[in-house]
Protein backbone atom coordinates (compact mmCIF):
# COMPACT_ATOMS: atom_id res chain seq x y z
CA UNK A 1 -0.12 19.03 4.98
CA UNK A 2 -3.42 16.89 3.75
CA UNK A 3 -5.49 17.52 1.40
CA UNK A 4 -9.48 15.87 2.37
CA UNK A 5 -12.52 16.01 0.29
CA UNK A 6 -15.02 18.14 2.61
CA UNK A 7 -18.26 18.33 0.73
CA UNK A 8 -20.29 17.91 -2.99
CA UNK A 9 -21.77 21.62 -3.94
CA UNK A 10 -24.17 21.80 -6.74
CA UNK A 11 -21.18 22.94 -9.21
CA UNK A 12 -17.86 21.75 -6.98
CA UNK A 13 -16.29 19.57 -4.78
CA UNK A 14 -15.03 21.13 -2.24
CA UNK A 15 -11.58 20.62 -0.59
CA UNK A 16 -10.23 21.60 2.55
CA UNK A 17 -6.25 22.00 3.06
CA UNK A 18 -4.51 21.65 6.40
CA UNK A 19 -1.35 23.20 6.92
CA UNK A 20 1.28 23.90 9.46
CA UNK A 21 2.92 27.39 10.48
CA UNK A 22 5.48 27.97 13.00
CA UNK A 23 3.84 31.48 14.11
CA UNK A 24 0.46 31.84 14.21
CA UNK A 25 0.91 35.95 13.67
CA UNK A 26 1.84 34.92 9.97
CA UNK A 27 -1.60 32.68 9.56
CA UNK A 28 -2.63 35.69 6.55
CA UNK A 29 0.41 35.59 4.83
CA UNK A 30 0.57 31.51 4.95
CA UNK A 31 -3.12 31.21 3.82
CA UNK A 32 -2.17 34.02 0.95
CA UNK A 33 0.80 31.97 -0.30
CA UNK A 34 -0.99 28.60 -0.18
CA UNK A 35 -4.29 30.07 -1.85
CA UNK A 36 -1.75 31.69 -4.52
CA UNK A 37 0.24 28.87 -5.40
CA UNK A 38 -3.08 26.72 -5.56
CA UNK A 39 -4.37 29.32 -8.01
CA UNK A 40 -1.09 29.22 -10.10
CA UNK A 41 -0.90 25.81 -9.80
CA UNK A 42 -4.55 24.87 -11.30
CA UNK A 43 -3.92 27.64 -14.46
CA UNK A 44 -0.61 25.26 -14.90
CA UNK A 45 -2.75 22.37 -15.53
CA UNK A 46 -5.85 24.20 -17.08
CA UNK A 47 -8.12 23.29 -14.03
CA UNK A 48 -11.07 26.04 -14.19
CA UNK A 49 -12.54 27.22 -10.69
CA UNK A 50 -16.34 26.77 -11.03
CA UNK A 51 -18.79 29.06 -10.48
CA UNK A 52 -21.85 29.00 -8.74
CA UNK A 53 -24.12 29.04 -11.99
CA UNK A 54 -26.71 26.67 -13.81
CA UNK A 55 -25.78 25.24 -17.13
CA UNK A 56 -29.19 23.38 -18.93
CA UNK A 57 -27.38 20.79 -21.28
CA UNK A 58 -29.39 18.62 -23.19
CA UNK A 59 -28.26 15.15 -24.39
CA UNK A 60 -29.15 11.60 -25.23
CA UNK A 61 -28.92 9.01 -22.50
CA UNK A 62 -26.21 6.56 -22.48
CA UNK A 63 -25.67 3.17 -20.99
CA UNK A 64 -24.11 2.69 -18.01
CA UNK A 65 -21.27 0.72 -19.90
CA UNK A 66 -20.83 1.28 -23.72
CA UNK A 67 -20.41 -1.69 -26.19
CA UNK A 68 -16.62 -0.83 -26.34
CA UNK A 69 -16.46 -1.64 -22.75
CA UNK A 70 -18.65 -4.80 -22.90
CA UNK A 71 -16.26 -5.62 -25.79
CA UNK A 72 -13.12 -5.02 -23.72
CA UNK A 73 -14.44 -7.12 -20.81
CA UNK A 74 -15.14 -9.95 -23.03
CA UNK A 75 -12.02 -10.18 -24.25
CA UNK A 76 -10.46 -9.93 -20.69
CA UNK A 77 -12.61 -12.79 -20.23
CA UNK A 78 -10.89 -15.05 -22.83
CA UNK A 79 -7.53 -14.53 -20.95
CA UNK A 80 -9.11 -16.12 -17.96
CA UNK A 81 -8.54 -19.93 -17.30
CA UNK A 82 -11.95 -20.50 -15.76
CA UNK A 83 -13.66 -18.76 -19.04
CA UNK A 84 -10.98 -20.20 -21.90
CA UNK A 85 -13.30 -23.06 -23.16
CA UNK A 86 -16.03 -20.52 -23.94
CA UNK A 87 -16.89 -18.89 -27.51
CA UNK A 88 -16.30 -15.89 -28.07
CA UNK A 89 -20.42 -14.74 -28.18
CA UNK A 90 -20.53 -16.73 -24.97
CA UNK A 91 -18.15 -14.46 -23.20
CA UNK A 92 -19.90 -11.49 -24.81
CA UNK A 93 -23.04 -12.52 -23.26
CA UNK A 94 -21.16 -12.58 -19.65
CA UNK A 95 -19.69 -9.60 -20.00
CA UNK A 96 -23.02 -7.85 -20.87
CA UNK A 97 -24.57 -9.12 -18.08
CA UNK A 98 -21.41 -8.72 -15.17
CA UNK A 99 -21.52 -5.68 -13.72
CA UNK A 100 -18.18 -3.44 -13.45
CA UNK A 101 -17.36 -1.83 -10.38
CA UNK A 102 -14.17 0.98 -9.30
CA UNK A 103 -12.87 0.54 -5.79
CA UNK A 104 -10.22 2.98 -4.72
CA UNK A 105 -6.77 1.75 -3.79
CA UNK A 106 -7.19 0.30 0.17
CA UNK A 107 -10.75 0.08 -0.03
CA UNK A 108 -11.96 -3.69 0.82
CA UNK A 109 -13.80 -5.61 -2.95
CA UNK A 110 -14.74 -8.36 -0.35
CA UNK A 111 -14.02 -9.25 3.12
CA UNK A 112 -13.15 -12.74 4.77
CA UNK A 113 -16.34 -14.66 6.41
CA UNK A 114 -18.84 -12.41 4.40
CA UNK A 115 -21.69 -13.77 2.24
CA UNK A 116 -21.59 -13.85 -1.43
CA UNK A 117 -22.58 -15.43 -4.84
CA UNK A 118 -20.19 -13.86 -7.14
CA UNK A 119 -16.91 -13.59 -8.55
CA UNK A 120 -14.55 -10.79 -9.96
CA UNK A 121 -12.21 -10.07 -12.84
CA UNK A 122 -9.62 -7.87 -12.39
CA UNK A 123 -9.79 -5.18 -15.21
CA UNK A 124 -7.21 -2.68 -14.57
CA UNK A 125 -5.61 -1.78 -11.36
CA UNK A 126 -4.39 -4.68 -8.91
CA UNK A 127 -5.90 -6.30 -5.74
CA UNK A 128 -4.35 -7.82 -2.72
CA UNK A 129 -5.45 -11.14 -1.10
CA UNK A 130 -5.08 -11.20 2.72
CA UNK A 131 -5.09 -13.60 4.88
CA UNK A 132 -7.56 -12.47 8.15
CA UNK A 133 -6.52 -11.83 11.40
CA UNK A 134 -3.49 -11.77 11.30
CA UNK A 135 -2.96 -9.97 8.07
CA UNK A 136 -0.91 -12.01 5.87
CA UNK A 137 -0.65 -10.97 2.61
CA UNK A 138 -0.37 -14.17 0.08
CA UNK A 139 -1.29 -13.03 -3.27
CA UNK A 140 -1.49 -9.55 -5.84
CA UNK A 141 -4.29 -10.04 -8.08
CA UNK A 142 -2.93 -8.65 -11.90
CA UNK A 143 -5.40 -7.28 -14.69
CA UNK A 144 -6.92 -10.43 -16.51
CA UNK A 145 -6.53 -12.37 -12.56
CA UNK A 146 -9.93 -13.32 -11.02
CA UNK A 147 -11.28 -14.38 -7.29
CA UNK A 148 -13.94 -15.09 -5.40
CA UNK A 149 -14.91 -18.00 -7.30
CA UNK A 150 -15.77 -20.38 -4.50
CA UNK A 151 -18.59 -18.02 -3.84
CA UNK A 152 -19.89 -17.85 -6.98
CA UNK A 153 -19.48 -21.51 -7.53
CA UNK A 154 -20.91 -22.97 -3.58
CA UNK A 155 -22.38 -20.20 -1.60
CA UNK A 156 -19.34 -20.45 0.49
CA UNK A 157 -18.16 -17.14 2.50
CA UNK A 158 -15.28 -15.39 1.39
CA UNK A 159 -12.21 -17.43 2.24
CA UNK A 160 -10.10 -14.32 1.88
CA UNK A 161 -10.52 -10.07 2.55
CA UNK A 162 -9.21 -8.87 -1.38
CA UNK A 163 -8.05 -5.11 -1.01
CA UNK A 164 -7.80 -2.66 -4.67
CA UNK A 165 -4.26 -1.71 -4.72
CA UNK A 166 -4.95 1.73 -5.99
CA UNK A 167 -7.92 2.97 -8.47
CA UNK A 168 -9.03 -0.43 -9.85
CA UNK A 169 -11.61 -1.83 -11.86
CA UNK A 170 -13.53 -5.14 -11.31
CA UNK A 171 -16.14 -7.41 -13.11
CA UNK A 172 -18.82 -8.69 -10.89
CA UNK A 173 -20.24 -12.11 -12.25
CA UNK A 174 -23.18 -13.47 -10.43
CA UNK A 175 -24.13 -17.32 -9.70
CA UNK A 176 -26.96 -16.69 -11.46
CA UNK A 177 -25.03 -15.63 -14.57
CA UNK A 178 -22.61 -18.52 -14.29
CA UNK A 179 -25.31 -21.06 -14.28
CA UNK A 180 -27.13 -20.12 -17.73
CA UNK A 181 -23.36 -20.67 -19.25
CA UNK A 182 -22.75 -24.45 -17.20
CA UNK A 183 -26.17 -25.49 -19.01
CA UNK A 184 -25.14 -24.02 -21.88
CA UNK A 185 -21.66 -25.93 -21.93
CA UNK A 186 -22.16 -29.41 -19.73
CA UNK A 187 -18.31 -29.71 -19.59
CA UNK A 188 -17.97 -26.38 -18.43
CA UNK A 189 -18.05 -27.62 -14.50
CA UNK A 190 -15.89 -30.12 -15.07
CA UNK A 191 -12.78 -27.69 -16.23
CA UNK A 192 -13.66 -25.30 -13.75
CA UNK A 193 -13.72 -27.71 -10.61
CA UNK A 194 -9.92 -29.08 -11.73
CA UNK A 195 -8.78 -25.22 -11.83
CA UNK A 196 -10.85 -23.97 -8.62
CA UNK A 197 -9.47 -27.06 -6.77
CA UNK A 198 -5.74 -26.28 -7.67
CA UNK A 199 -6.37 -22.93 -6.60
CA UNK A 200 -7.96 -23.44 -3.07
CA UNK A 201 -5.10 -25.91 -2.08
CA UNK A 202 -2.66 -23.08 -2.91
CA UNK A 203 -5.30 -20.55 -0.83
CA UNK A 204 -5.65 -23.58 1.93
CA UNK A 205 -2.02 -23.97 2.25
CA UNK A 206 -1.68 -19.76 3.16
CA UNK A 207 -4.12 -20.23 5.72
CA UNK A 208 -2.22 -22.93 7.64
CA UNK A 209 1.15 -20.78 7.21
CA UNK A 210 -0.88 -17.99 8.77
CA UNK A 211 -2.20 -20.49 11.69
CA UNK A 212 -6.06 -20.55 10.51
CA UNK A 213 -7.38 -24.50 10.25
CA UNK A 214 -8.40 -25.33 6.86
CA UNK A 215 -8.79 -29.07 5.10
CA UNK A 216 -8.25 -29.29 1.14
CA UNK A 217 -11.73 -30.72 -0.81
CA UNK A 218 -12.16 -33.74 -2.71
CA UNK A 219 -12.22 -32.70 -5.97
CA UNK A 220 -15.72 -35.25 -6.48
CA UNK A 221 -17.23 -33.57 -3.16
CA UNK A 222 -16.43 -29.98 -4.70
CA UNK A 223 -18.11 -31.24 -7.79
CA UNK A 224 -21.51 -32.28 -6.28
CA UNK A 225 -21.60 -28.80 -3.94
CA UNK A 226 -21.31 -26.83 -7.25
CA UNK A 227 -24.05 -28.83 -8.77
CA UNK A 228 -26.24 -28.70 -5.86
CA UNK A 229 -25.67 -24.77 -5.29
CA UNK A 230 -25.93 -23.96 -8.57
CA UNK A 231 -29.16 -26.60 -9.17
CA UNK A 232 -27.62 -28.14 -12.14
CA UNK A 233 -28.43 -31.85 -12.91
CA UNK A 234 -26.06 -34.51 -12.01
């Protein structure tokens, strides 16, 4: 049997439900017993078939992401090595400015070779780094884990395709956002190029077990292309 999503109705989703019978002559009794136990099965769990009807509700806007949220994102923040040296109303500020994104489990966050100036924080759910073509899996991303940070930091393309390992929740943070918090904190490159570096030898070493050419950075070199993307003085 599967179970797809067919349409959005103005008051449902709508579902459709394949199913095999042996004899085609008992099609109305099989579609009776599945619509029945469906029935049954929703009253179980208090799910209410909607009606097509109208409801005016009136309300007060909210934000796309409530201070609670901001908060919580913050304080993933401070659990990250790149973010560690920053106060605690720095991370604030980053989290209020990130953006937070679900990606259903399978569904590509990036893809290997593609543009891109940010990074991610895992919030809840995992993701899995692979290795393209051939595949490889060499990492699982864990809530509080981050990647995509040679994009934010150089311009580079993805190095990697990252994959949500079921319903999970990410933190976007731009180049742009980055770079008001390295002039804020002048040491704050300096930190992050020892960590990035360790972690693209580790990402550099995959590739070459998985046959793709790649040559580890001088940590000076990596440096200067951070400053230069990110137009921060020498």
């Amino acid at each position: 049997p599967k179970l797809l999503v067919a349409g959005f109705a103005d008051s449902a989703i709508n579902y459709t439900v394949y199913f095999w019978v042996d004899d085609y002559g008992e099609v109305v009794e099989a579609r009776d017993q599945v619509r029945t136990n469906i029935w049954y099965e929703f009253r179980r769990r208090d799910i209410e078939i909607p009606w097509p009807i109208q409801i005016q509700y009136e309300r007060d806007e909210e934000p796309i992401r409530t201070e609670r949220q901001i908060a919580a994102a913050a304080q993933y923040l401070g659990g990250v090595d790149l973010f560690k040296p920053l106060s605690a109303d720095a991370r604030g500020a980053l989290s209020s400015a990130a953006r937070e994104h679900l990606f259903a489990g399978g569904e590509a966050i990036v893809r290997q070779g593609a543009e891109g100036d940010s990074m991610f924080v895992v919030l809840s759910g995992q993701a899995r780094v692979v290795i393209e073509p051939a595949g490889q899996e060499v990492a699982v991303i864990p809530p509080g884990g981050f990647f995509g940070e040679m994009s934010m930091l150089t311009g580079d393309k993805r190095t990697a395709t990252v994959k949500a390992i079921g319903d999970t929740v990410v933190l976007e943070i731009s180049a742009n956002d980055f770079r008001e918090l390295a002039v804020a904190n002048p040491g704050l490159l300096d930190h992050v190029s020892m960590i990035v570096a360790t972690r693209r030898t580790g990402l550099e070493d995959a590739k070459a077990a998985a046959a793709v050419a790649a040559v580890p950075e001088a940590k000076e070199n990596f440096l200067a292309r951070m400053r230069r993307f990110l137009t921060l003085p020498r």
